[in-house]
C-alpha atoms as a PDB file:
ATOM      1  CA  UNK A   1      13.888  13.833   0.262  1.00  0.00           C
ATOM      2  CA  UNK A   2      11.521  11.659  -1.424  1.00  0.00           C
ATOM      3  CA  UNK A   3      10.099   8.113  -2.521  1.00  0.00           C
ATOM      4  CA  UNK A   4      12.450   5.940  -3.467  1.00  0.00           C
ATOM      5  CA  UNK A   5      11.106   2.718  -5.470  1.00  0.00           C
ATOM      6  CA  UNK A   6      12.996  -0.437  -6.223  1.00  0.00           C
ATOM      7  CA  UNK A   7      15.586  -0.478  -8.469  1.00  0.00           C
ATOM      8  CA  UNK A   8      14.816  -3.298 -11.186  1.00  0.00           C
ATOM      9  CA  UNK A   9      16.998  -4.901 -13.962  1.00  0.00           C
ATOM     10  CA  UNK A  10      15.538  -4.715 -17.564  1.00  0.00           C
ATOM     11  CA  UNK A  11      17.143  -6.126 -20.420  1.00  0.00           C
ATOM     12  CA  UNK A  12      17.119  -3.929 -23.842  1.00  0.00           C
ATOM     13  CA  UNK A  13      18.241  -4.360 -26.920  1.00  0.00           C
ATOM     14  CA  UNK A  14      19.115  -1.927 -30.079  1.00  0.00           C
ATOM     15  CA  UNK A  15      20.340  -2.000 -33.376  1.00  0.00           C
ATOM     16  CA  UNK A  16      23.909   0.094 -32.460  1.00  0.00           C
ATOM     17  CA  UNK A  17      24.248  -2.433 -28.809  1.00  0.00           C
ATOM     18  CA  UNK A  18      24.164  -5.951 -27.991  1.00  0.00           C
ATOM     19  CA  UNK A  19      21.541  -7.408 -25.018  1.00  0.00           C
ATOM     20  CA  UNK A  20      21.973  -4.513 -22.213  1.00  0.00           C
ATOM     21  CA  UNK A  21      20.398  -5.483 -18.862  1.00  0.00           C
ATOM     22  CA  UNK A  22      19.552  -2.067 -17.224  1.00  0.00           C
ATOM     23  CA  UNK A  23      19.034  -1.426 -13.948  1.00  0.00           C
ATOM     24  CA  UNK A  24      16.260   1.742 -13.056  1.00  0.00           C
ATOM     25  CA  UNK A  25      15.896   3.752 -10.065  1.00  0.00           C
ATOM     26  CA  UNK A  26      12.820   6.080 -10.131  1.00  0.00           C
ATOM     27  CA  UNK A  27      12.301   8.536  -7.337  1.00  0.00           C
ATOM     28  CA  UNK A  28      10.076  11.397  -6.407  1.00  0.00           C
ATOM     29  CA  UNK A  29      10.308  14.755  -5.654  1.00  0.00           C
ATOM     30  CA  UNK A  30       8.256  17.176  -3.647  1.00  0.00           C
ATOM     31  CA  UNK A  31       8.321  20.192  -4.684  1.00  0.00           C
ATOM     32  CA  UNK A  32       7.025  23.326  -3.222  1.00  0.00           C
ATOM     33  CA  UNK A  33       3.459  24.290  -4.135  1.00  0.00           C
ATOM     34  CA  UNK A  34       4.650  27.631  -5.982  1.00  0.00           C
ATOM     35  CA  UNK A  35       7.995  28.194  -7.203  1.00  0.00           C
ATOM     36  CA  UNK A  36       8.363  31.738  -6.436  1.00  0.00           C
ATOM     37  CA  UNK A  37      12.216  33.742  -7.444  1.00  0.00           C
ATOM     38  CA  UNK A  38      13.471  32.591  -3.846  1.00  0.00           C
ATOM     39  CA  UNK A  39      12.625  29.007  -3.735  1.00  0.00           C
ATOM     40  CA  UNK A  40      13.219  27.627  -7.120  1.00  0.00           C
ATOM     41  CA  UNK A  41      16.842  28.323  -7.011  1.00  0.00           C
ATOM     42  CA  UNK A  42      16.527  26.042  -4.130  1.00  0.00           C
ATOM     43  CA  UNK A  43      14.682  23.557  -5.727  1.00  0.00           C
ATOM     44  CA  UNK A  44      16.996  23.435  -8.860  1.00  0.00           C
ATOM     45  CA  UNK A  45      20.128  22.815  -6.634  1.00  0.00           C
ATOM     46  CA  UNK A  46      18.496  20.436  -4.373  1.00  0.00           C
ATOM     47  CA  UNK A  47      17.614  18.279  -8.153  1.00  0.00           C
ATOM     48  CA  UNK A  48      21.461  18.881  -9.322  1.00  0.00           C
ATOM     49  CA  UNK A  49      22.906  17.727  -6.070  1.00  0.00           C
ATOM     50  CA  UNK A  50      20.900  14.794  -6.520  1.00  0.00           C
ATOM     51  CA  UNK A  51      21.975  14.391 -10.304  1.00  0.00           C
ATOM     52  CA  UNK A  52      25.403  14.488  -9.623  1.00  0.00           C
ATOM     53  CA  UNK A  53      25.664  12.399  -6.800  1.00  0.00           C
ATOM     54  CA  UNK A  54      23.447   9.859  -8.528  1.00  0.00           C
ATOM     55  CA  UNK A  55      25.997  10.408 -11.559  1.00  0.00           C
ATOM     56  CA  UNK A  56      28.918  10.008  -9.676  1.00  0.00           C
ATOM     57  CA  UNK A  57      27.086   6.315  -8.854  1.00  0.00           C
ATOM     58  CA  UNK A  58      27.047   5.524 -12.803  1.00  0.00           C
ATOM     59  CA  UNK A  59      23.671   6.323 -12.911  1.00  0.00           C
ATOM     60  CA  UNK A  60      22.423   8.481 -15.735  1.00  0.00           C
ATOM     61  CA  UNK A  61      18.847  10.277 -15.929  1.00  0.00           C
ATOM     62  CA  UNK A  62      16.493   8.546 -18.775  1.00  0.00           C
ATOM     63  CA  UNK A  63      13.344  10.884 -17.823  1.00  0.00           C
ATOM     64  CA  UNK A  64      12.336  13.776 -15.443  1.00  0.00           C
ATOM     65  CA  UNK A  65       8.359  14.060 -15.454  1.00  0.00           C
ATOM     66  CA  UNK A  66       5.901  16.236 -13.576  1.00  0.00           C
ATOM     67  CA  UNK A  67       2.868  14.874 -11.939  1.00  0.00           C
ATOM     68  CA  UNK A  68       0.114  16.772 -10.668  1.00  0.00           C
ATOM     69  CA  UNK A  69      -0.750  16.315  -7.244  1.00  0.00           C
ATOM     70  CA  UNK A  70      -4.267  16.870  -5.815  1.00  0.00           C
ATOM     71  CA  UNK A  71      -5.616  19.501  -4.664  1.00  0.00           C
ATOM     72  CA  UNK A  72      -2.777  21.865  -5.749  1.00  0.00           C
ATOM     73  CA  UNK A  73       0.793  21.520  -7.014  1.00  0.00           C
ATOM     74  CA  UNK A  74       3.135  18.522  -8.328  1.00  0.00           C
ATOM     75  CA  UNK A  75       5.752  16.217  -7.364  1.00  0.00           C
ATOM     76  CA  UNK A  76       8.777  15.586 -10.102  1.00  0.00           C
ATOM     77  CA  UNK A  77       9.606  11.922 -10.835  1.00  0.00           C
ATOM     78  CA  UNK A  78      13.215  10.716 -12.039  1.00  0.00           C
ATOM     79  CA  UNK A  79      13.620   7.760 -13.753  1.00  0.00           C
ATOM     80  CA  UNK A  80      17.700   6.878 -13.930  1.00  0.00           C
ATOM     81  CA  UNK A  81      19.574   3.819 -15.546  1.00  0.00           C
ATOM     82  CA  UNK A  82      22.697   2.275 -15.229  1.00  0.00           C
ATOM     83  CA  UNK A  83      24.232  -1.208 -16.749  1.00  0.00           C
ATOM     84  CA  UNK A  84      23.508  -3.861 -14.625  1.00  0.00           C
ATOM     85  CA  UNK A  85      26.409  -5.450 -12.220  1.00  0.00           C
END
């Protein structure tokens, strides 16, 4: 389906939490060049399928960015956390 990179632990801190150590998992996406009416529903579903079943894992999405691609379209990176086991 796409890149997978590896997960890492990071720890963060804020003013409402103690010390968190997070772990990330950031993937990518290829979509299709042109979303036309047909294939975006598609798309969409194939990205919720993913969501949930990475939610159903603990994980929850922190970012969903797209990135040009050369010479035409883009591929949609995820960037999920999770506490750290």
């Amino acid at each position: 389906m796409g890149a997978e990179f590896p997960v890492v632990s990071v720890p963060t801190t804020s003013t409402m939490e103690a010390a968190v150590a997070w772990e990330y998992s950031i993937k990518q996406f290829a979509t299709t060049e042109r979303w036309t009416d047909e294939n975006r529903i598609a798309e969409i579903k194939r990205l919720e399928d993913y969501a949930n079943r990475m939610g159903g894992d603990g994980w929850e999405f922190v970012a969903l960015q797209p990135v040009p691609t050369h010479p035409v379209g883009h591929v949609l990176v995820s960037i999920l956390r999770r506490p750290a086991t």
